[in-house]
N, C-alpha and C. Protein backbone atom coordinates (compact mmCIF):
# COMPACT_ATOMS: atom_id res chain seq x y z
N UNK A 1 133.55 109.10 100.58
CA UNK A 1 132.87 107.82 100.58
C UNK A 1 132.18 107.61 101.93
N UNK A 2 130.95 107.30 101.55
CA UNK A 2 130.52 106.69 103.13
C UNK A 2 130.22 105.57 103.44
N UNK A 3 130.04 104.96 104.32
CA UNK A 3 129.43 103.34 104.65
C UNK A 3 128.41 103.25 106.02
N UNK A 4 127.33 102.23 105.26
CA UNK A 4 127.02 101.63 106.91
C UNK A 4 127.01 100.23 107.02
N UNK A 5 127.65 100.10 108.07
CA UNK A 5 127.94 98.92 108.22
C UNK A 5 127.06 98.41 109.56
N UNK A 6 126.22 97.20 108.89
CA UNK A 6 125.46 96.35 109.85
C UNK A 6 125.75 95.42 110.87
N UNK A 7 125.39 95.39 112.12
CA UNK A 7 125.85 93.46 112.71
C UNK A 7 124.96 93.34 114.03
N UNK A 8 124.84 92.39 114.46
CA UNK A 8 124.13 91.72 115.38
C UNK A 8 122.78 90.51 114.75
N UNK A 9 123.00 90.54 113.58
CA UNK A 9 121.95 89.68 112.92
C UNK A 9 122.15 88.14 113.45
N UNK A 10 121.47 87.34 113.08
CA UNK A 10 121.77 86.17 113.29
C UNK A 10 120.73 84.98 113.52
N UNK A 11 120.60 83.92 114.51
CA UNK A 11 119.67 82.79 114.02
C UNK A 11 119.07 83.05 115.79
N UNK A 12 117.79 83.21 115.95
CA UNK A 12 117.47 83.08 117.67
C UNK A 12 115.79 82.06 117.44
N UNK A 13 115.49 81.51 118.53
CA UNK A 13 114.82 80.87 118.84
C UNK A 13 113.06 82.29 118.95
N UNK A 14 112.20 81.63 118.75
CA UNK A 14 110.59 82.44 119.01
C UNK A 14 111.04 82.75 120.40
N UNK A 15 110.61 84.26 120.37
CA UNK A 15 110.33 84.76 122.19
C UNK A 15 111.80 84.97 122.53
N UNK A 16 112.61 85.35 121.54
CA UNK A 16 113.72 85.22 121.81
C UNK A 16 114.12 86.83 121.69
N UNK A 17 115.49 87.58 121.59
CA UNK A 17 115.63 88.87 121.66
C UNK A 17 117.23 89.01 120.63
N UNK A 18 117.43 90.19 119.92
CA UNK A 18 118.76 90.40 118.96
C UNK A 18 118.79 92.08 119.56
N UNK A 19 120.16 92.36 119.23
CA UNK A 19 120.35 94.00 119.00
C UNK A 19 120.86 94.04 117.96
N UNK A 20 120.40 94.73 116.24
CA UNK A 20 121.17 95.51 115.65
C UNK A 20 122.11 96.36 115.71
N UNK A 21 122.95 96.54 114.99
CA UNK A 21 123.97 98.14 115.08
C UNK A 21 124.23 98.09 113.84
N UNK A 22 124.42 99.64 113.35
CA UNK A 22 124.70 100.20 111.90
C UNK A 22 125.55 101.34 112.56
N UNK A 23 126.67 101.37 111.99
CA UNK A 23 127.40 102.71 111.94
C UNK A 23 127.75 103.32 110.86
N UNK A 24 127.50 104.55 110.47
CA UNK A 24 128.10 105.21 108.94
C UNK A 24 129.40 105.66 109.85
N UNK A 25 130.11 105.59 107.88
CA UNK A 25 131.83 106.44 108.47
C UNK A 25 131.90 106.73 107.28
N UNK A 26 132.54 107.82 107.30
CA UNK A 26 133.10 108.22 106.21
C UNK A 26 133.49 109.90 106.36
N UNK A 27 133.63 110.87 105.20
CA UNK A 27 133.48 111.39 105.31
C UNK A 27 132.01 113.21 105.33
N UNK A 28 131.67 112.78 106.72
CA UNK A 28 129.94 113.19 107.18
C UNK A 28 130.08 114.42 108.04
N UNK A 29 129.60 115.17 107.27
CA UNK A 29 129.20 116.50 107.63
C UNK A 29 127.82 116.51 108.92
N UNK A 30 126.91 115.90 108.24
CA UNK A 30 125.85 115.59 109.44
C UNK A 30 124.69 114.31 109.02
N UNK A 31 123.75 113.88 110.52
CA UNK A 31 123.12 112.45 109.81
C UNK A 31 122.08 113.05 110.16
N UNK A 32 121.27 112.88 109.59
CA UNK A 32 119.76 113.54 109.84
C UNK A 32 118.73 111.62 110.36
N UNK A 33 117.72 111.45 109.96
CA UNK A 33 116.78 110.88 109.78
C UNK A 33 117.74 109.21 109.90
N UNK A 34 117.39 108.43 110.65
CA UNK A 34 118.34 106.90 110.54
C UNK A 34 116.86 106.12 110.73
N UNK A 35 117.15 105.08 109.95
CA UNK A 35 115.86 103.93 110.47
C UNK A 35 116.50 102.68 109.60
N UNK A 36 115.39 101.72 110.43
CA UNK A 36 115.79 100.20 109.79
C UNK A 36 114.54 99.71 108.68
N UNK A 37 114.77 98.62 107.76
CA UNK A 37 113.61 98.48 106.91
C UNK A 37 114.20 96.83 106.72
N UNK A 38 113.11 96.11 106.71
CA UNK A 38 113.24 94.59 106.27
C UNK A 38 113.05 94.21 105.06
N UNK A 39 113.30 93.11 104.64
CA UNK A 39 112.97 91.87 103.26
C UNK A 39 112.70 90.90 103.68
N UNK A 40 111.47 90.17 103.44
CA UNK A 40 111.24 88.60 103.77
C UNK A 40 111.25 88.13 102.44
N UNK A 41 111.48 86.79 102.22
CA UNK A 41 111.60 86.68 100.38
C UNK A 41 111.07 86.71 100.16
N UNK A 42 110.35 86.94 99.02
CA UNK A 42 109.42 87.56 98.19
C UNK A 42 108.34 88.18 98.56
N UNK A 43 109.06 89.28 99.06
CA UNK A 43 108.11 90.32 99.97
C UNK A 43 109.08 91.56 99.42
N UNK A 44 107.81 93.03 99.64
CA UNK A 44 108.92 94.43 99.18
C UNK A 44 109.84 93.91 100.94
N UNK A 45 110.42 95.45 100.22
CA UNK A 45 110.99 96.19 101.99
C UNK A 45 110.66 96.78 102.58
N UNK A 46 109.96 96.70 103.63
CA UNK A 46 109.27 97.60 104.51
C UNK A 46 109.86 98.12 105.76
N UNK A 47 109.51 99.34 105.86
CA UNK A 47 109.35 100.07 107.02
C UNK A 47 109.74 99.23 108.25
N UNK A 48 110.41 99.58 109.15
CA UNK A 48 110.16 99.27 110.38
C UNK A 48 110.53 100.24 111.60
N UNK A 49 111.30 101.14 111.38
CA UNK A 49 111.37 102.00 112.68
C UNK A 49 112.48 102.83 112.17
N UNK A 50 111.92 104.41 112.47
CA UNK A 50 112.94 105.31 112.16
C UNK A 50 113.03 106.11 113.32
N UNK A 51 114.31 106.89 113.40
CA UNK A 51 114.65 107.90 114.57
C UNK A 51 115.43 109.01 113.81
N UNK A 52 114.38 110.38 114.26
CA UNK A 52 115.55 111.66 113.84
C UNK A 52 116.64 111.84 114.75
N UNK A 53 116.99 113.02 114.19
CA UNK A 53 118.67 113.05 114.95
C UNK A 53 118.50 113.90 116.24
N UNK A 54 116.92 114.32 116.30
CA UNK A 54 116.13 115.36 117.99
C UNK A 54 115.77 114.10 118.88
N UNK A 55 115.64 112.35 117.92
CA UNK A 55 115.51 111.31 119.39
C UNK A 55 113.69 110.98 118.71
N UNK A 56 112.93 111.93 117.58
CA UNK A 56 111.71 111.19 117.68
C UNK A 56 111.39 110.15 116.86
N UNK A 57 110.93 108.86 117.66
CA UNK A 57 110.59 107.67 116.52
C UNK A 57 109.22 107.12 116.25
N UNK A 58 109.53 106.53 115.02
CA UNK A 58 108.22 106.24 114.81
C UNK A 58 108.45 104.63 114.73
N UNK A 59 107.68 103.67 114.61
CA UNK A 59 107.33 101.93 114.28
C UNK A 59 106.15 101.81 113.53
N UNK A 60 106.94 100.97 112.73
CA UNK A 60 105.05 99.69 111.66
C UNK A 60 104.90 99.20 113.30
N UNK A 61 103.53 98.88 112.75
CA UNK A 61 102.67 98.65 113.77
C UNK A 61 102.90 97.25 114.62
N UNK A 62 103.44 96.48 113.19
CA UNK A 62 104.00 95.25 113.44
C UNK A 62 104.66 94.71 114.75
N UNK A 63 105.68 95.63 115.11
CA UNK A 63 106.84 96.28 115.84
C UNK A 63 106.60 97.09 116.98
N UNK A 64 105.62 97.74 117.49
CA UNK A 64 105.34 98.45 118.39
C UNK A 64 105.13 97.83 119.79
N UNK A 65 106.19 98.16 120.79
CA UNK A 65 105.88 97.37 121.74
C UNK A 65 106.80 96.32 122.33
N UNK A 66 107.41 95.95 120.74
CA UNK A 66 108.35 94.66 120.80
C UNK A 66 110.25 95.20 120.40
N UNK A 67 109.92 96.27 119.75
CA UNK A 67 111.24 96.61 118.99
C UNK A 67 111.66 98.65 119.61
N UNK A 68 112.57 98.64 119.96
CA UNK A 68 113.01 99.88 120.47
C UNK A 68 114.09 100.29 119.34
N UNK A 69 113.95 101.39 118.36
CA UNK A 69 114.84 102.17 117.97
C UNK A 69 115.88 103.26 118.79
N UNK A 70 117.53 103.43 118.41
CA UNK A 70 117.94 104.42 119.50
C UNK A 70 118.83 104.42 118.24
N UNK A 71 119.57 106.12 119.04
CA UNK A 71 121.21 106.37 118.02
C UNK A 71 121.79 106.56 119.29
N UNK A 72 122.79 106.80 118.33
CA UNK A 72 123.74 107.78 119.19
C UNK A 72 124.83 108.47 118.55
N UNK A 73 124.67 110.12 118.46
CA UNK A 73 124.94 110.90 117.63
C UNK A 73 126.29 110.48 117.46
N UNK A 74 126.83 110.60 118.72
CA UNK A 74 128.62 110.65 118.86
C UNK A 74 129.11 109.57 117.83
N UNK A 75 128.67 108.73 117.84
CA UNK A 75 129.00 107.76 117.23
C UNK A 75 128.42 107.46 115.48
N UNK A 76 127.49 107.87 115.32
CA UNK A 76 126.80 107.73 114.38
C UNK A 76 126.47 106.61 113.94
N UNK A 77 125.43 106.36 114.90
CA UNK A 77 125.30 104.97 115.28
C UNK A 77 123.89 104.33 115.55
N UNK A 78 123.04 104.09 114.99
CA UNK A 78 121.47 103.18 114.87
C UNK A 78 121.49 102.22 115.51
N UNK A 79 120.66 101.55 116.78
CA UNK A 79 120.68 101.02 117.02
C UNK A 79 118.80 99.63 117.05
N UNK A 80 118.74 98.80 117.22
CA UNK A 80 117.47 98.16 116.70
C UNK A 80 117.43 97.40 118.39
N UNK A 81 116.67 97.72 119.25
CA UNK A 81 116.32 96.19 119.85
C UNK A 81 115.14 95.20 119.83
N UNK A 82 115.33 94.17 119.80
CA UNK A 82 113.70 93.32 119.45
C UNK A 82 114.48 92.21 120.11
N UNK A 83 113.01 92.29 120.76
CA UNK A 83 112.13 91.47 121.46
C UNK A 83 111.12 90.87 121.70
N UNK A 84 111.11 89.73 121.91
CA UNK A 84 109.49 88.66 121.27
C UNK A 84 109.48 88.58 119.88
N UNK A 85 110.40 87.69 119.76
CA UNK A 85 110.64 87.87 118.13
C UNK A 85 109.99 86.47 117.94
N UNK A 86 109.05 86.50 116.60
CA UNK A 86 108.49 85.63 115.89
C UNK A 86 109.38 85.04 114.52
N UNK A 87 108.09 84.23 114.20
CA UNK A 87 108.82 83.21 113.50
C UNK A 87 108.99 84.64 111.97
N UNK A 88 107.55 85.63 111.89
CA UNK A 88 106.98 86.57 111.02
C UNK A 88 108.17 87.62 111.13
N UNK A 89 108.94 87.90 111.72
CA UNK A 89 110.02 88.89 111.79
C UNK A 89 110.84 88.52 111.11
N UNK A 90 111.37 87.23 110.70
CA UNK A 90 112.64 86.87 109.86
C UNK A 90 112.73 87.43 108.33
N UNK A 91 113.59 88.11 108.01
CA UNK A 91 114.03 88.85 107.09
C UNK A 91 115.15 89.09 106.90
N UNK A 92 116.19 89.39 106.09
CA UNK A 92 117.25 90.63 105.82
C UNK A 92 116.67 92.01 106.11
N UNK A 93 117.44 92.65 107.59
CA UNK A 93 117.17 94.39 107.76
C UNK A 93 118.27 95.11 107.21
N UNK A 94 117.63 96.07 106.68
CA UNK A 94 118.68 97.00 106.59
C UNK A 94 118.58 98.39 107.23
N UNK A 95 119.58 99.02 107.36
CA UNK A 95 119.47 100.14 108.15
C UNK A 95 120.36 101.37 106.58
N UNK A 96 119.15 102.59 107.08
CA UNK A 96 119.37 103.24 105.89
C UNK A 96 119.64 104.77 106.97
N UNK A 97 120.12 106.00 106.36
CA UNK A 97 120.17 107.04 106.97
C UNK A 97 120.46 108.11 106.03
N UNK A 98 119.76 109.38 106.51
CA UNK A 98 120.59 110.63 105.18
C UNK A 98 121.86 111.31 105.71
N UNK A 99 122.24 111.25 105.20
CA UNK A 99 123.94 112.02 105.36
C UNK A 99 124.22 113.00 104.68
N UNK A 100 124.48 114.43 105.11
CA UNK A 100 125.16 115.51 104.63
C UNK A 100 126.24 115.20 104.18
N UNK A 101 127.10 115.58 103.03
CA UNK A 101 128.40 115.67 102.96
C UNK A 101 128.63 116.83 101.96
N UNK A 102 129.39 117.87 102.04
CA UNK A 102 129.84 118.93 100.78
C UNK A 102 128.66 119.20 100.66
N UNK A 103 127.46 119.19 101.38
CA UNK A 103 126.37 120.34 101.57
C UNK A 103 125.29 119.53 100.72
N UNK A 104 126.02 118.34 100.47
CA UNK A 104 124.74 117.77 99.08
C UNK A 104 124.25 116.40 100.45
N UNK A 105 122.59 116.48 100.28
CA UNK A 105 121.95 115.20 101.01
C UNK A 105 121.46 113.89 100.58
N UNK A 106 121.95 112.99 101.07
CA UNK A 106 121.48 111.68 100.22
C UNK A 106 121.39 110.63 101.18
N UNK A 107 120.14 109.46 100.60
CA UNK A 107 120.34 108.63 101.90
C UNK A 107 121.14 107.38 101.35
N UNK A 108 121.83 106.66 102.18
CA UNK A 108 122.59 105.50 101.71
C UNK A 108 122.03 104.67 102.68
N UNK A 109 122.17 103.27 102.61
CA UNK A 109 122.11 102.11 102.62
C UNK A 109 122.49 101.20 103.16
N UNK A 110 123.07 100.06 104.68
CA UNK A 110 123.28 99.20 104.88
C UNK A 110 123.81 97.76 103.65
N UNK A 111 124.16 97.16 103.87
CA UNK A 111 124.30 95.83 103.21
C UNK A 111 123.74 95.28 103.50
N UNK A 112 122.82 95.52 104.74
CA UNK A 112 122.04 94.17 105.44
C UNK A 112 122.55 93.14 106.14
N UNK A 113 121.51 92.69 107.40
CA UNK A 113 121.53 91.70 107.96
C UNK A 113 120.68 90.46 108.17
N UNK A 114 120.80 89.48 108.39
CA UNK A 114 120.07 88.20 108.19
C UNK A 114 119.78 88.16 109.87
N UNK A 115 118.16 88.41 109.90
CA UNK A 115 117.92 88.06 111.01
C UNK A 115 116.29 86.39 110.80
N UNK A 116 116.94 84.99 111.56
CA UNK A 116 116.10 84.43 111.48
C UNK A 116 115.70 84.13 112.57
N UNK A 117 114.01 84.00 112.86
CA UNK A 117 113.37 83.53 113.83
C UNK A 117 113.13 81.64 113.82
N UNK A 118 113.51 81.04 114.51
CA UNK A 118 112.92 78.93 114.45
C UNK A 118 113.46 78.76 115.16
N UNK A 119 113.12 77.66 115.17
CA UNK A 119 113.45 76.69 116.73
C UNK A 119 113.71 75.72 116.24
């Protein structure tokens, strides 16, 4: 079984700053590819920043500038920072990743976090 489990979500003011964290556990052979993806309501889920397991990332454009993706292998561990956060950032993120296990690859899923931007 594996899990990732989300936290640092929560309620911050415009111009304001959060850190995500997602950790998988279970039993993991290896994590390849980790990134985060949002929901605003009635909106898909989009993209927002992925990191392989060599450190290279990519960002929606949205995000560039304002939001730093990181891991950390040891831990198996995603991390999100944002900064200059708008009112347009508020969503449920989730953080998704592929995981080896018994040689078979699949990506799983976060539960998500509630991140809102207001004042």
């Amino acid at each position: 079984q594996v899990q990732l489990v989300e936290s640092g979500g929560g309620l911050v003011q415009p111009g304001g700053s959060l850190r995500l964290s997602c950790a998988a556990s279970g039993s993991i052979f290896s994590v390849g590819s980790m990134g985060w993806y949002r929901q605003a309501p009635g909106k898909e889920r989009d993209l927002v920043a992925t990191v392989t397991s060599g450190g290279t990332t990519n960002y929606a454009d949205s995000v560039k500038g304002r939001f730093t993706i990181s891991r950390d292998n040891a831990k198996n561990t995603v991390y999100l920072q944002m900064n200059s956060l708008t009112p347009e950032d508020t969503a449920v993120y989730y953080c998704n990743a592929r995981i080896t296990r018994w040689g078979i690859s699949n990506v799983y899923w976060g539960q998500g976090t509630q991140v809102t931007v207001s004042s």
